[in-house]
Protein backbone atom coordinates (compact mmCIF):
# COMPACT_ATOMS: atom_id res chain seq x y z
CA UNK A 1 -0.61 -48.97 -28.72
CA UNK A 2 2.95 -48.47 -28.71
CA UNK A 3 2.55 -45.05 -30.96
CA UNK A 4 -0.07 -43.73 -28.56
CA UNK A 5 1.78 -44.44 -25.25
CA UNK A 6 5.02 -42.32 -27.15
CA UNK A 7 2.78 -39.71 -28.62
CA UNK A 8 1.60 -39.27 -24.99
CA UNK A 9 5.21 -39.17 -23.64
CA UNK A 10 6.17 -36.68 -26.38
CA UNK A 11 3.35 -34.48 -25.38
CA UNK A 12 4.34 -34.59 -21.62
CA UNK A 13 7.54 -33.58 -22.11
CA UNK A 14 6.61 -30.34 -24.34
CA UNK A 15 4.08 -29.08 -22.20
CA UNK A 16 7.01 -29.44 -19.19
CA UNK A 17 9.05 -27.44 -20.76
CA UNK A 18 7.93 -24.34 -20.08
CA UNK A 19 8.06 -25.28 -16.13
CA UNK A 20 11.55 -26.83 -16.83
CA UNK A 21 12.94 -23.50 -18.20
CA UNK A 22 10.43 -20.80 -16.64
CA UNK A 23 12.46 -17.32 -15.47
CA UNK A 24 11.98 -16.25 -12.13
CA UNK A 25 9.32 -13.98 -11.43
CA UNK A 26 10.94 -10.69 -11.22
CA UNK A 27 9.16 -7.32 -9.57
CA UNK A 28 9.07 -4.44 -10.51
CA UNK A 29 10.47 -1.48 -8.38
CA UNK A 30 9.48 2.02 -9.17
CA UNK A 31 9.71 5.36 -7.55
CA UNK A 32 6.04 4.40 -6.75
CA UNK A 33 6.52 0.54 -5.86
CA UNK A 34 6.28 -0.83 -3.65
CA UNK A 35 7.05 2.85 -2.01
CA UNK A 36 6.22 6.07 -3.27
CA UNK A 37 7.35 9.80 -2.65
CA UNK A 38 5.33 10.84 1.05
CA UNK A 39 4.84 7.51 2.31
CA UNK A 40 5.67 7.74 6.42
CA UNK A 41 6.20 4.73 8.39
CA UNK A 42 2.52 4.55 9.42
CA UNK A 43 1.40 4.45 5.60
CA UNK A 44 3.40 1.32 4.91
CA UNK A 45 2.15 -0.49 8.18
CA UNK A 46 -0.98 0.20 6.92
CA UNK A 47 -0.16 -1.23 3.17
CA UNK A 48 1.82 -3.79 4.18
CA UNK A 49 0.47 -5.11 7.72
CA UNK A 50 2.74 -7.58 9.18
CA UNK A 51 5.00 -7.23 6.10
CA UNK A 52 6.49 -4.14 7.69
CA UNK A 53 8.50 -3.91 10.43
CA UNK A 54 10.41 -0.99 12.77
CA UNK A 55 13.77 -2.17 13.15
CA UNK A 56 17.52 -0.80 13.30
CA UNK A 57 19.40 -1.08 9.91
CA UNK A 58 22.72 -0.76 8.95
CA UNK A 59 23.99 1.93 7.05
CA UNK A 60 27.66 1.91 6.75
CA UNK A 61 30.95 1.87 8.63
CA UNK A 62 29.40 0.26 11.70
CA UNK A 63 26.33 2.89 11.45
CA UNK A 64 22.80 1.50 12.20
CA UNK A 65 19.70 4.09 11.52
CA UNK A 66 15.91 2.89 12.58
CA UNK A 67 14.35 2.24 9.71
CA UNK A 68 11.82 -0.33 8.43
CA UNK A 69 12.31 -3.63 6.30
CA UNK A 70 9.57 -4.74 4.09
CA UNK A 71 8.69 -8.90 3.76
CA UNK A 72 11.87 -8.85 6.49
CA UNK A 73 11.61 -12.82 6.39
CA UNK A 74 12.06 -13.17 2.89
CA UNK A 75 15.31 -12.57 1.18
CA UNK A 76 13.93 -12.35 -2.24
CA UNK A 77 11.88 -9.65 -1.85
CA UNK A 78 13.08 -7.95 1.19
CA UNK A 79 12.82 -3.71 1.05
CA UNK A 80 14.70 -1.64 3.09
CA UNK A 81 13.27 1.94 4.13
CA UNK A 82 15.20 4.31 5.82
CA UNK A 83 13.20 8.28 6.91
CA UNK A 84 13.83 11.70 7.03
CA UNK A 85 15.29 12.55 10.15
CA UNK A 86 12.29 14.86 11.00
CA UNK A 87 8.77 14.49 12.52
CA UNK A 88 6.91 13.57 9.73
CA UNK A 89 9.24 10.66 8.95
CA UNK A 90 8.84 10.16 5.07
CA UNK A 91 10.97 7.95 3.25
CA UNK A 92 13.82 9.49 2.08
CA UNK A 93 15.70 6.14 0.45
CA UNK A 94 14.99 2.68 -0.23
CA UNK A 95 17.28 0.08 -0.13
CA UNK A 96 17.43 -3.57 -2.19
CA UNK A 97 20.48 -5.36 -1.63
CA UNK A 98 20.08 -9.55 -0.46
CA UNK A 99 21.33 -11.94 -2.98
CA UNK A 100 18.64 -13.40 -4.76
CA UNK A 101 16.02 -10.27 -4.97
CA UNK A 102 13.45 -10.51 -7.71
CA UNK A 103 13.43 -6.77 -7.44
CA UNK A 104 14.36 -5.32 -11.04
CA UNK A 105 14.87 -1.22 -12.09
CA UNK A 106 14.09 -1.35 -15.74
CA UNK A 107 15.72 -4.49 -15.57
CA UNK A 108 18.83 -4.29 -13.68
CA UNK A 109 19.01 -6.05 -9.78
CA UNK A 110 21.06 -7.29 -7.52
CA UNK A 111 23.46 -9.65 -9.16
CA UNK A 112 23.40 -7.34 -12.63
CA UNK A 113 26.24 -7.28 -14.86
CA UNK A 114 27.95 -3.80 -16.21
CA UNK A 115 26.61 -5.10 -19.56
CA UNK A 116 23.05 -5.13 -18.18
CA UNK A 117 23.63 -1.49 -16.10
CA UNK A 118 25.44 0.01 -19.37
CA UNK A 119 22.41 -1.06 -21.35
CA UNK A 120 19.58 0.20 -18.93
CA UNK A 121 21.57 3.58 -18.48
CA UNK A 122 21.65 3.90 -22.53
CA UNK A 123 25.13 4.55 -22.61
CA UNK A 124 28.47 4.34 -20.85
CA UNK A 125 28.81 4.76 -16.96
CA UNK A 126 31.39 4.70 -14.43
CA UNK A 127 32.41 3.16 -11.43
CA UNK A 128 33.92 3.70 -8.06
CA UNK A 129 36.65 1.76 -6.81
CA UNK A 130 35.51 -1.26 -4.42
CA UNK A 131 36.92 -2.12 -1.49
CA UNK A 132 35.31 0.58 1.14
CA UNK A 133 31.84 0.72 2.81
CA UNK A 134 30.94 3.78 -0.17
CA UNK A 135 32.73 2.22 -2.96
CA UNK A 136 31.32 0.84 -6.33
CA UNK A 137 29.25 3.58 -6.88
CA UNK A 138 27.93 4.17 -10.35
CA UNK A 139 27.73 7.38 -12.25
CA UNK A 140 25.20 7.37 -14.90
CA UNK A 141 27.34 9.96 -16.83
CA UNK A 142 23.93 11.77 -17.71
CA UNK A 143 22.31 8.46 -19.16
CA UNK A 144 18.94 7.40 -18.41
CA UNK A 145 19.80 5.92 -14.83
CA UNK A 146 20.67 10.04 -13.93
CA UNK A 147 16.83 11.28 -14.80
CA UNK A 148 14.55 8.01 -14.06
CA UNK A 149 11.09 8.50 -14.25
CA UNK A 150 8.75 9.17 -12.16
CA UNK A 151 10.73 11.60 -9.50
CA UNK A 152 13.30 9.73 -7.83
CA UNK A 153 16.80 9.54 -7.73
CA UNK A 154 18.55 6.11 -8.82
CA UNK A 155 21.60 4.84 -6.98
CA UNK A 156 23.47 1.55 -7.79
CA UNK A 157 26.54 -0.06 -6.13
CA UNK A 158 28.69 -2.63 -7.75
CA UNK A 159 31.36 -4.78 -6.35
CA UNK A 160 33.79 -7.53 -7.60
CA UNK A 161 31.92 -10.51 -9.71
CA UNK A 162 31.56 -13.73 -7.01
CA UNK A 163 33.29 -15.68 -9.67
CA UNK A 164 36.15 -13.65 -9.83
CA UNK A 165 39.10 -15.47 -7.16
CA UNK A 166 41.42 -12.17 -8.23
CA UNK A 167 40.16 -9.29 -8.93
CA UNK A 168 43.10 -6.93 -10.95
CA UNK A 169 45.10 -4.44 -9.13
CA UNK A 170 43.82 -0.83 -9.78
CA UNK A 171 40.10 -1.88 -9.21
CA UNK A 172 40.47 -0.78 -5.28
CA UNK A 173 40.00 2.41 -3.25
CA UNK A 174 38.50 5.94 -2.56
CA UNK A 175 38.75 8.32 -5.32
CA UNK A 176 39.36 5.62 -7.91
CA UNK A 177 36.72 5.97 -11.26
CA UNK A 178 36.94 3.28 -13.79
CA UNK A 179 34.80 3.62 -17.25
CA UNK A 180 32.48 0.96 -18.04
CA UNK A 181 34.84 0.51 -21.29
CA UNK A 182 37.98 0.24 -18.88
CA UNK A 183 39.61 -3.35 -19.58
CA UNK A 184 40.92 -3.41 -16.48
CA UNK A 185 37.25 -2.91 -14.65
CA UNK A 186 35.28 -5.69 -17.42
CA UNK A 187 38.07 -7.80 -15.70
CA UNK A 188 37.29 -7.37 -12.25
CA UNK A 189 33.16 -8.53 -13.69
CA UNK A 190 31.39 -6.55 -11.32
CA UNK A 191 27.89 -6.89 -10.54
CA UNK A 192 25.37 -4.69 -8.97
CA UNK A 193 25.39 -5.53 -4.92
CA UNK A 194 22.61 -2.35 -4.08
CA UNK A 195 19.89 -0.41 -5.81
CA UNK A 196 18.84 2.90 -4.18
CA UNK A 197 16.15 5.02 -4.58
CA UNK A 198 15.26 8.20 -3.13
CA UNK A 199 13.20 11.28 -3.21
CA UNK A 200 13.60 15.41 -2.92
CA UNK A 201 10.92 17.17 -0.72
C-alpha cells in the first residue's frame, strides 16, 4: 500500500514538471506578423477589432505621433504602429518595446542580451552609446539582422543591463560606437530595450 501511494507521488511529481519549468510562450514577429508591408490603419481595425486602437504615441524627445497600439491593455504583447505621413496611411514602422513582451525576431526581444543579438545577427555588431533618446542603436555590420527576410528593415535599441548599479565610463553619448567584442561595452551588459521594423514603398 505504502509502494503504491509513493509510486503515485513519484508519478505526480514527473508529470508536474513540465508545468514547473515550462518557457513562456514567445510570438513570433515577422515583417508579415502580426503586420505586414500595406496594411493602413483600417486593415488592422478590421484584423484586430477591439485589439486596435487610434491613439497618440511617443516618439522621442518629448515627440508624440498618432499612431495605433495593438492588445494596448496588455504589456506582453502590446504592438506599436506608427503611418506614413500621407493619405493612404500605411505602416511605415512597428514598434515592441514593454518589459516583458513575448514578441521574439528570430529569437531576440526585449530584455535580449548582446550574446543573444550577436548570435541572431551571425556575427559581430555594434552599438551606440546610451544615454540619449536615439542612443543604443545597433549596427548589424552587414550580418543577417541588415537583410532580414521577408522585406523589412530591422532596428534594435539596447541600453544598460537592469542589473548593472554602474555602468563604466565611455559607454555614454552621441557619436559613441562600441563593438560587440569591446570589454568595456560586455561590462555595461546591455540588453535590447526596442525592436523596430519597417518597410520601403
Amino acid at each position: 500500500m505504502e509502494f503504491a501511494i509513493l509510486s503515485r507521488s513519484i508519478l505526480l511529481a514527473v508529470l508536474a514538471l513540465p508545468l514547473l519549468g515550462a518557457a513562456p510562450a514567445f510570438k513570433p514577429l515577422t515583417c508579415a506578423s502580426p503586420v505586414q508591408k500595406g496594411d493602413t490603419a483600417a486593415s488592422l481595425k478590421k484584423r484586430y477589432g477591439a485589439n486596435a486602437r487610434t491613439m497618440r504615441l511617443h516618439v522621442a524627445e518629448g515627440e508624440m505621433a498618432t499612431g495605433m497600439a495593438l492588445w494596448p491593455k496588455d504589456p506582453k504583447r502590446r504592438v506599436e504602429v506608427f503611418f506614413e505621413d500621407r493619405p493612404t496611411k500605411r505602416v511605415a514602422t512597428v514598434r515592441v518595446d514593454r518589459r516583458g513582451s513575448l514578441w521574439r525576431l528570430g529569437g531576440v526581444g526585449v530584455g535580449s542580451r548582446l550574446a543573444d543579438v550577436v548570435l541572431v545577427n551571425g556575427g559581430p555588431v555594434n552599438v551606440g552609446g546610451f544615454g540619449w533618446d536615439y542612443g543604443g542603436g545597433v549596427d548589424a555590420r552587414g550580418g543577417k539582422l541588415a537583410r532580414w527576410p521577408g522585406g523589412c528593415r530591422i532596428g534594435l535599441v539596447m541600453d544598460v543591463g537592469p542589473e548593472v548599479s554602474r555602468a563604466p565610463d565611455g559607454v555614454f553619448g552621441d557619436g559613441v560606437q562600441l563593438g560587440s567584442d569591446s570589454a568595456i561595452l560586455q561590462k555595461a551588459k546591455p540588453r535590447v530595450t526596442k525592436v523596430f521594423l519597417s518597410w520601403r514603398y
